[in-house]
N, C-alpha and C. Protein backbone atom coordinates (compact mmCIF):
# COMPACT_ATOMS: atom_id res chain seq x y z
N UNK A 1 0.85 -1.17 0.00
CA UNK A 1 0.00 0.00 0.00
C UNK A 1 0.90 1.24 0.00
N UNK A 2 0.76 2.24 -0.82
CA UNK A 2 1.16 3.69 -1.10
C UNK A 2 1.39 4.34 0.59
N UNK A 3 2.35 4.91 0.87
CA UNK A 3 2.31 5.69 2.10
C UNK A 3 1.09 6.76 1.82
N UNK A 4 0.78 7.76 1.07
CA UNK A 4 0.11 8.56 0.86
C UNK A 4 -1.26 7.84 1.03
N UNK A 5 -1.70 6.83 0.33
CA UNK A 5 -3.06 6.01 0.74
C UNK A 5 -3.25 5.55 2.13
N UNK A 6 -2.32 5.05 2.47
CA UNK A 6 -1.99 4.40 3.77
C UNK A 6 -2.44 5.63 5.05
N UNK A 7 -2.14 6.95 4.58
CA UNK A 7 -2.13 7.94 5.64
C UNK A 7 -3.26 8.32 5.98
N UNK A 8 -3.86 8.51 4.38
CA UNK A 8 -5.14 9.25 4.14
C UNK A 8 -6.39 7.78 5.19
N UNK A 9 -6.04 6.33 4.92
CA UNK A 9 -6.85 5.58 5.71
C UNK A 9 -6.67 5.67 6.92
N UNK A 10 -5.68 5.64 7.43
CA UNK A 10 -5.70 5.88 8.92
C UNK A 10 -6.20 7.56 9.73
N UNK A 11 -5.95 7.97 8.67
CA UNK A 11 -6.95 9.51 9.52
C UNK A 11 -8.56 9.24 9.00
N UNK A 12 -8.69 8.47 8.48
CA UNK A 12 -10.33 8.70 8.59
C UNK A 12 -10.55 7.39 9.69
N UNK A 13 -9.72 6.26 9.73
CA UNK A 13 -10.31 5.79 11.17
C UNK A 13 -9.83 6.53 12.33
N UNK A 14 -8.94 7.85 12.43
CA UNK A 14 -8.95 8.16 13.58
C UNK A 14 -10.34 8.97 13.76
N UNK A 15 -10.52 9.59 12.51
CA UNK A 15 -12.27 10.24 12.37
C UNK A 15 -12.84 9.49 13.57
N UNK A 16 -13.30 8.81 12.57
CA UNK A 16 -14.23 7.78 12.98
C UNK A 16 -14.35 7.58 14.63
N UNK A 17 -13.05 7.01 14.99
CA UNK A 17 -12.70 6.38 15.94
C UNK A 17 -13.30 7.82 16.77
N UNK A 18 -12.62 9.37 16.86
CA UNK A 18 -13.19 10.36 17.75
C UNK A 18 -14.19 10.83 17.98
N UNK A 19 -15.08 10.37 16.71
CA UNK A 19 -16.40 10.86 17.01
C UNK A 19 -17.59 9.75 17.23
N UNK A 20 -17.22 8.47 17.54
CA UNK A 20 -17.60 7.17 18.06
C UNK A 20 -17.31 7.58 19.45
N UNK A 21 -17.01 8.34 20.44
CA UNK A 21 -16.49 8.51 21.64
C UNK A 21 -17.36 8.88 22.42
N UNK A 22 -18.09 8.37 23.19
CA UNK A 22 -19.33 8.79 23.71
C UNK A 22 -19.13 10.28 24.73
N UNK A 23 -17.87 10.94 24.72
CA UNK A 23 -18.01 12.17 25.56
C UNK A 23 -17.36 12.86 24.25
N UNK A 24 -17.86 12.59 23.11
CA UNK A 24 -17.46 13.56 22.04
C UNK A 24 -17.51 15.05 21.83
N UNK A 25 -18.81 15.11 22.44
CA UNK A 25 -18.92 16.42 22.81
C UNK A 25 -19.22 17.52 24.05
N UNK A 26 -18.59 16.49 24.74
CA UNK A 26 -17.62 17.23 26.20
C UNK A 26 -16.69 16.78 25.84
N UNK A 27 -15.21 16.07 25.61
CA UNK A 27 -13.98 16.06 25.76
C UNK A 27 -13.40 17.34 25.05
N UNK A 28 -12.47 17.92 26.34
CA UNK A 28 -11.46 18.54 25.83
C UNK A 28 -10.04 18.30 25.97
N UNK A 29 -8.95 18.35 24.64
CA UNK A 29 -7.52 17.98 25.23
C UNK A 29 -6.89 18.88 24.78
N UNK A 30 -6.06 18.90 25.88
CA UNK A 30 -4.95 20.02 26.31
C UNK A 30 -3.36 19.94 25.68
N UNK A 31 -3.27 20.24 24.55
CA UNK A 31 -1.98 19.91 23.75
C UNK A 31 -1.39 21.03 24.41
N UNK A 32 0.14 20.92 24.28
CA UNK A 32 1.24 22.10 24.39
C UNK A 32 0.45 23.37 24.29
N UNK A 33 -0.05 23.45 23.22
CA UNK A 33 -0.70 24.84 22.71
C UNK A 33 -1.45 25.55 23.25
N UNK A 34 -2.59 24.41 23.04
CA UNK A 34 -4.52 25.18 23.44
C UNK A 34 -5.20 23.77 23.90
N UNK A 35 -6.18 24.24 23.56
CA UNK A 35 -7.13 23.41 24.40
C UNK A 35 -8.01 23.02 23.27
N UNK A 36 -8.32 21.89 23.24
CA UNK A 36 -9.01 21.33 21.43
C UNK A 36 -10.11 20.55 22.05
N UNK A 37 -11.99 21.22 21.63
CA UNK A 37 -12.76 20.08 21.48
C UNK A 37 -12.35 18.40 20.44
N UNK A 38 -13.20 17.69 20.48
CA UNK A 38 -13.27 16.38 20.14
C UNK A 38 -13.32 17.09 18.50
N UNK A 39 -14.23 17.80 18.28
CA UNK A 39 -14.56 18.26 16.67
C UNK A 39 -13.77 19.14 16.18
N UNK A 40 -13.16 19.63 17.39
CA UNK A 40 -11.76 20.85 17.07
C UNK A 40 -10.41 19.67 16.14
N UNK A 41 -10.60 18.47 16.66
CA UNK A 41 -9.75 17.52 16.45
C UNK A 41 -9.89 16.94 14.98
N UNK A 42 -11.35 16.69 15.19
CA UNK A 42 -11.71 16.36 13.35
C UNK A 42 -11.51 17.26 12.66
N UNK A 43 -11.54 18.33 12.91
CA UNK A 43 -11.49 19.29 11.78
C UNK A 43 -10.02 19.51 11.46
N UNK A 44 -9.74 19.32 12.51
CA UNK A 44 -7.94 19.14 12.35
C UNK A 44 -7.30 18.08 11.40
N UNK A 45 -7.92 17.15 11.81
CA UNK A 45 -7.61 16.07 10.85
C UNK A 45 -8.14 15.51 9.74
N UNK A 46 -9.26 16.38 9.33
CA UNK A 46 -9.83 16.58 8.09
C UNK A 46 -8.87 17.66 7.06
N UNK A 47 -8.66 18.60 7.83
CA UNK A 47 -7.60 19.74 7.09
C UNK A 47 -5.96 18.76 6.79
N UNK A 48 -5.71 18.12 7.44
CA UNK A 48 -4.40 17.45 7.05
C UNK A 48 -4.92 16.48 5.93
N UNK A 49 -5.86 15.52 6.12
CA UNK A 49 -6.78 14.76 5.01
C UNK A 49 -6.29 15.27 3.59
N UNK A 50 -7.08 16.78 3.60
CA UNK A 50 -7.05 17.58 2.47
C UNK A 50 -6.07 17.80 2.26
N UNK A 51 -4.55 18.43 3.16
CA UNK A 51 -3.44 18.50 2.64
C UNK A 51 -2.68 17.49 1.68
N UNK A 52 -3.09 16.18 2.24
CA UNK A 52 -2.66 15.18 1.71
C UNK A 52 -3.52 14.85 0.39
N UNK A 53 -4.57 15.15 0.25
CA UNK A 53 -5.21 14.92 -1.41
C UNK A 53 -4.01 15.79 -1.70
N UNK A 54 -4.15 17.38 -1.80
CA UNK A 54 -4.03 17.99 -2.85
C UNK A 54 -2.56 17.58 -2.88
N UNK A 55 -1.40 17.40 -1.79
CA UNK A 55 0.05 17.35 -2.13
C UNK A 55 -0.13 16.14 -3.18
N UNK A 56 -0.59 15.06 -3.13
CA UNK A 56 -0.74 14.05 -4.07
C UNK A 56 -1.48 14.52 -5.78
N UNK A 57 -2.35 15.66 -5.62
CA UNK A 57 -2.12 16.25 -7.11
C UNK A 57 -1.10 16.97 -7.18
N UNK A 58 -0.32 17.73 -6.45
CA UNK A 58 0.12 18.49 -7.07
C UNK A 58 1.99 18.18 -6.67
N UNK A 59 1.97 17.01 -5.99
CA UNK A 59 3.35 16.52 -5.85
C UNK A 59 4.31 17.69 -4.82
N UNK A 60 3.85 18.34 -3.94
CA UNK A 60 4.40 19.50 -2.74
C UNK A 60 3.62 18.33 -1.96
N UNK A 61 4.87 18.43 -0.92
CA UNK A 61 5.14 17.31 0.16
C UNK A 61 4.08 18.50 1.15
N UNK A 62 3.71 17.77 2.43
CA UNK A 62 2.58 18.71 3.42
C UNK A 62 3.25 18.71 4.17
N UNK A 63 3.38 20.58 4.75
CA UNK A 63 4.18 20.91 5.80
C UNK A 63 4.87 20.22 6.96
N UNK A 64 5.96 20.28 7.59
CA UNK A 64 6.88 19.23 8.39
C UNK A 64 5.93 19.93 9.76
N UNK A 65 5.53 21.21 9.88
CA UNK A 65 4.72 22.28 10.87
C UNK A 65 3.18 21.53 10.95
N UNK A 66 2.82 21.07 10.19
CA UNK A 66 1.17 20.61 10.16
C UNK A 66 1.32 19.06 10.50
N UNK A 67 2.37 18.42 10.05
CA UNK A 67 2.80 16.93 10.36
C UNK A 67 2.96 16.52 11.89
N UNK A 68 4.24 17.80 12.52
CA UNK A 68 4.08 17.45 13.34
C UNK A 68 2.92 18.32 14.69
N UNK A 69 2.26 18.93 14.57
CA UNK A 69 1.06 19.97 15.25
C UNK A 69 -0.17 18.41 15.39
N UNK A 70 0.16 17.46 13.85
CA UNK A 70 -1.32 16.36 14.19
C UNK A 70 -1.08 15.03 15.51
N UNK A 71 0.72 15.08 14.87
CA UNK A 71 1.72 14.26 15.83
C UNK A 71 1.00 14.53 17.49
N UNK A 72 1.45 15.65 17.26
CA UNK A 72 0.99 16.49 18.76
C UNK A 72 -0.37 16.27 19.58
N UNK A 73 -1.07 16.66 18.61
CA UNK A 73 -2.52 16.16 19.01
C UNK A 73 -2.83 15.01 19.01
N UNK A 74 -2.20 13.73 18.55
CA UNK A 74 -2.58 12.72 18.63
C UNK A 74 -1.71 12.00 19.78
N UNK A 75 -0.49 12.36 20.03
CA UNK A 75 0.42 11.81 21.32
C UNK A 75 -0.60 12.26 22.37
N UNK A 76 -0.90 13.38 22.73
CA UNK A 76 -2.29 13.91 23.83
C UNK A 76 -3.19 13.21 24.26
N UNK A 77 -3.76 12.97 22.91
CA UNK A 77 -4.99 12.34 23.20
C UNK A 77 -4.93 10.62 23.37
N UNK A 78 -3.38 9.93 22.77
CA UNK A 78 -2.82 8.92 23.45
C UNK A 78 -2.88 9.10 25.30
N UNK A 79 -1.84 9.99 25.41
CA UNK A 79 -1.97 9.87 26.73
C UNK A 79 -2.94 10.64 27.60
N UNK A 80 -3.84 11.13 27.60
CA UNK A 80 -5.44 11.18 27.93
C UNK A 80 -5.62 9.68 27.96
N UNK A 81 -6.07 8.98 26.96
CA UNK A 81 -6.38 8.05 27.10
C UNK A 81 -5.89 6.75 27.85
N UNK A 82 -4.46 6.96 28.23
CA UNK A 82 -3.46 5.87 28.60
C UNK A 82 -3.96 6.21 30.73
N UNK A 83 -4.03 7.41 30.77
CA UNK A 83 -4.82 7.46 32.21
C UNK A 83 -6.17 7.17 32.47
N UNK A 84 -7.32 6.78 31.72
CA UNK A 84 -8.39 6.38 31.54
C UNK A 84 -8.03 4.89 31.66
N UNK A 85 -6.98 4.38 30.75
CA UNK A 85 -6.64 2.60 30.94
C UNK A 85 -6.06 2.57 32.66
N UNK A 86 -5.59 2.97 32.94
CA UNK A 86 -4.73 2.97 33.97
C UNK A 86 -5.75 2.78 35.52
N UNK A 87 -6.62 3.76 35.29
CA UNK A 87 -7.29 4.10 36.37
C UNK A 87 -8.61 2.92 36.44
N UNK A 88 -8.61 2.51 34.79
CA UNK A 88 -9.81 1.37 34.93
C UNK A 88 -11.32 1.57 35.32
N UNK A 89 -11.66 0.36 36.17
CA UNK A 89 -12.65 0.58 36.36
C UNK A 89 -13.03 1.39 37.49
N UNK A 90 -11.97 1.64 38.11
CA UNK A 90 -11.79 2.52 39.50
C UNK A 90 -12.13 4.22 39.47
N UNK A 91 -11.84 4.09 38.27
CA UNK A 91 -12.43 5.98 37.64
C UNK A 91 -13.82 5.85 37.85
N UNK A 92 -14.77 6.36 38.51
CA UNK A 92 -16.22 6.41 37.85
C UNK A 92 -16.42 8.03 37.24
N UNK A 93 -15.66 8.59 37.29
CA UNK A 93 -15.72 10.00 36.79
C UNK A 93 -15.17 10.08 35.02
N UNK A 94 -14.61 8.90 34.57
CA UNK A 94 -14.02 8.45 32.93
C UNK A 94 -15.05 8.80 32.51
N UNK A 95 -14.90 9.36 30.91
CA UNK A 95 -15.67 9.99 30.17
C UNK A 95 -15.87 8.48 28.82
N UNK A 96 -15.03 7.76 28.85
CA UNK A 96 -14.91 6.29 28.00
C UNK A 96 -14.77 5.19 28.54
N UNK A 97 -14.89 4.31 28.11
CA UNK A 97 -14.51 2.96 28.71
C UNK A 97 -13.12 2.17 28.63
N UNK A 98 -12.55 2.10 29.62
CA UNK A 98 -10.81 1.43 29.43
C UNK A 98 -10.72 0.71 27.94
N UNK A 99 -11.77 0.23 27.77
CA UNK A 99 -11.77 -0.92 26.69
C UNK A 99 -11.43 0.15 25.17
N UNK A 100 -12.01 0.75 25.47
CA UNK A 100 -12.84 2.14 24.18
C UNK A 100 -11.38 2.60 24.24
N UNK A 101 -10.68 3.11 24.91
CA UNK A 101 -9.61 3.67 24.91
C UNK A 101 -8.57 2.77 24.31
N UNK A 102 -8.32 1.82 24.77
CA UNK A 102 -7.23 0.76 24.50
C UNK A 102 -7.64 0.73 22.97
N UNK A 103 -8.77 0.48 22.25
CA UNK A 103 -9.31 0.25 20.83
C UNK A 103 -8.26 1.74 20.06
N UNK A 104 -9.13 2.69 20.79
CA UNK A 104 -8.77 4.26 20.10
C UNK A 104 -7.05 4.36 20.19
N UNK A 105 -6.46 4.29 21.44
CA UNK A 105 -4.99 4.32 21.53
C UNK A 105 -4.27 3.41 20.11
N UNK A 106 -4.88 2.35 19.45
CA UNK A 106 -4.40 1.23 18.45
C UNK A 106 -4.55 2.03 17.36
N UNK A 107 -5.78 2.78 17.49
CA UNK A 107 -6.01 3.39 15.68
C UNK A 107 -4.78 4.23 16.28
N UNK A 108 -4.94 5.02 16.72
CA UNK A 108 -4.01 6.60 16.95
C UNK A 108 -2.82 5.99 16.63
N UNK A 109 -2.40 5.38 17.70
CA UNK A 109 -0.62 4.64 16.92
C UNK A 109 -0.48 4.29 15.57
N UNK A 110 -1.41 3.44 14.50
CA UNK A 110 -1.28 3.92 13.83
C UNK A 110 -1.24 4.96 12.61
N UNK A 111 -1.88 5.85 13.21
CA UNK A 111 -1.72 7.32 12.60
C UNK A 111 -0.46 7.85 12.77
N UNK A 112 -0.08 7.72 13.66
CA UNK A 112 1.53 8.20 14.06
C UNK A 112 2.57 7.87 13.30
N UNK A 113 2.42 6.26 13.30
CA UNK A 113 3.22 5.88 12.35
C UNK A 113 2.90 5.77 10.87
N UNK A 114 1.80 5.94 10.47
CA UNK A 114 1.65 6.25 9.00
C UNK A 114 2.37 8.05 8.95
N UNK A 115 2.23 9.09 9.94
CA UNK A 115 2.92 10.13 9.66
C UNK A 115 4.51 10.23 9.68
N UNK A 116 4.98 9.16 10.27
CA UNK A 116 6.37 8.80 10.46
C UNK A 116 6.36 8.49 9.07
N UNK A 117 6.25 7.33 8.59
CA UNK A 117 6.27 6.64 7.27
C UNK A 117 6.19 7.81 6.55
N UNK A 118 5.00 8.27 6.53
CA UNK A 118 4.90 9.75 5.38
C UNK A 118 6.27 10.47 5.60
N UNK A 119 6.57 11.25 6.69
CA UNK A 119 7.99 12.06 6.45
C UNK A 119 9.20 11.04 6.48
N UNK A 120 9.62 9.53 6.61
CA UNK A 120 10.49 9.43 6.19
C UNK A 120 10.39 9.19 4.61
N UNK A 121 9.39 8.74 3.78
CA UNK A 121 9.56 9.00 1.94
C UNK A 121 9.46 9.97 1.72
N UNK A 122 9.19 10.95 2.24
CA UNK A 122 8.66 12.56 2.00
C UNK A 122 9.38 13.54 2.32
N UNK A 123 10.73 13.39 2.66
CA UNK A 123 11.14 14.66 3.85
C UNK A 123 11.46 16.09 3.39
């Protein structure tokens, strides 16, 4: 499979995967930056989506700045989620289910590494 195909599938199951999240619209995560709803996130990763069509028409690689900003947001919301596994069933205040998380943490990794893959053929 094409890295460029490969990338574009794994951000639509991270789609998927964030807005399957039953506190979709209460979660907020707290990257370096700001503070990002659940849909602040899709839209984020809908805009990289699109970066990646058009660099594939038009052969301009997608910013190393936007590559790693999704990196970012997705290591976050890894570890958000890695304290939700942790705490188990012992959280009753969790916004997901340990299980739900462990699923979502699998897509997200590989998003990460399809963006790895992308900037090492791409750099």
């Amino acid at each position: 499979m094409n890295t460029v195909h490969q990338l574009i599938q794994t951000i639509d199951s991270a789609i998927t995967s964030i807005q399957n999240r039953d506190d979709y619209k209460t979660i907020k995560f707290n990257t370096e930056k700001n503070e990002l709803t659940a849909s602040e996130v899709v839209i984020y990763f809908n805009q990289l989506k699109q970066a990646v069509l058009v660099s594939q028409e038009t052969r301009k690689n997608i910013s190393n700045t936007q590559l790693q900003e999704t990196s970012i947001i997705t290591t976050t919301i890894i570890k958000s989620n890695q304290l939700i596994i942790s705490d188990g069933q012992l959280d009753l205040n969790r916004t997901i289910s340990p299980s739900f998380a462990i699923e979502e943490n699998l897509t997200l990794q590989v998003l990460l590494t399809a963006i790895q893959e992308y900037k090492n053929v791409y750099p």
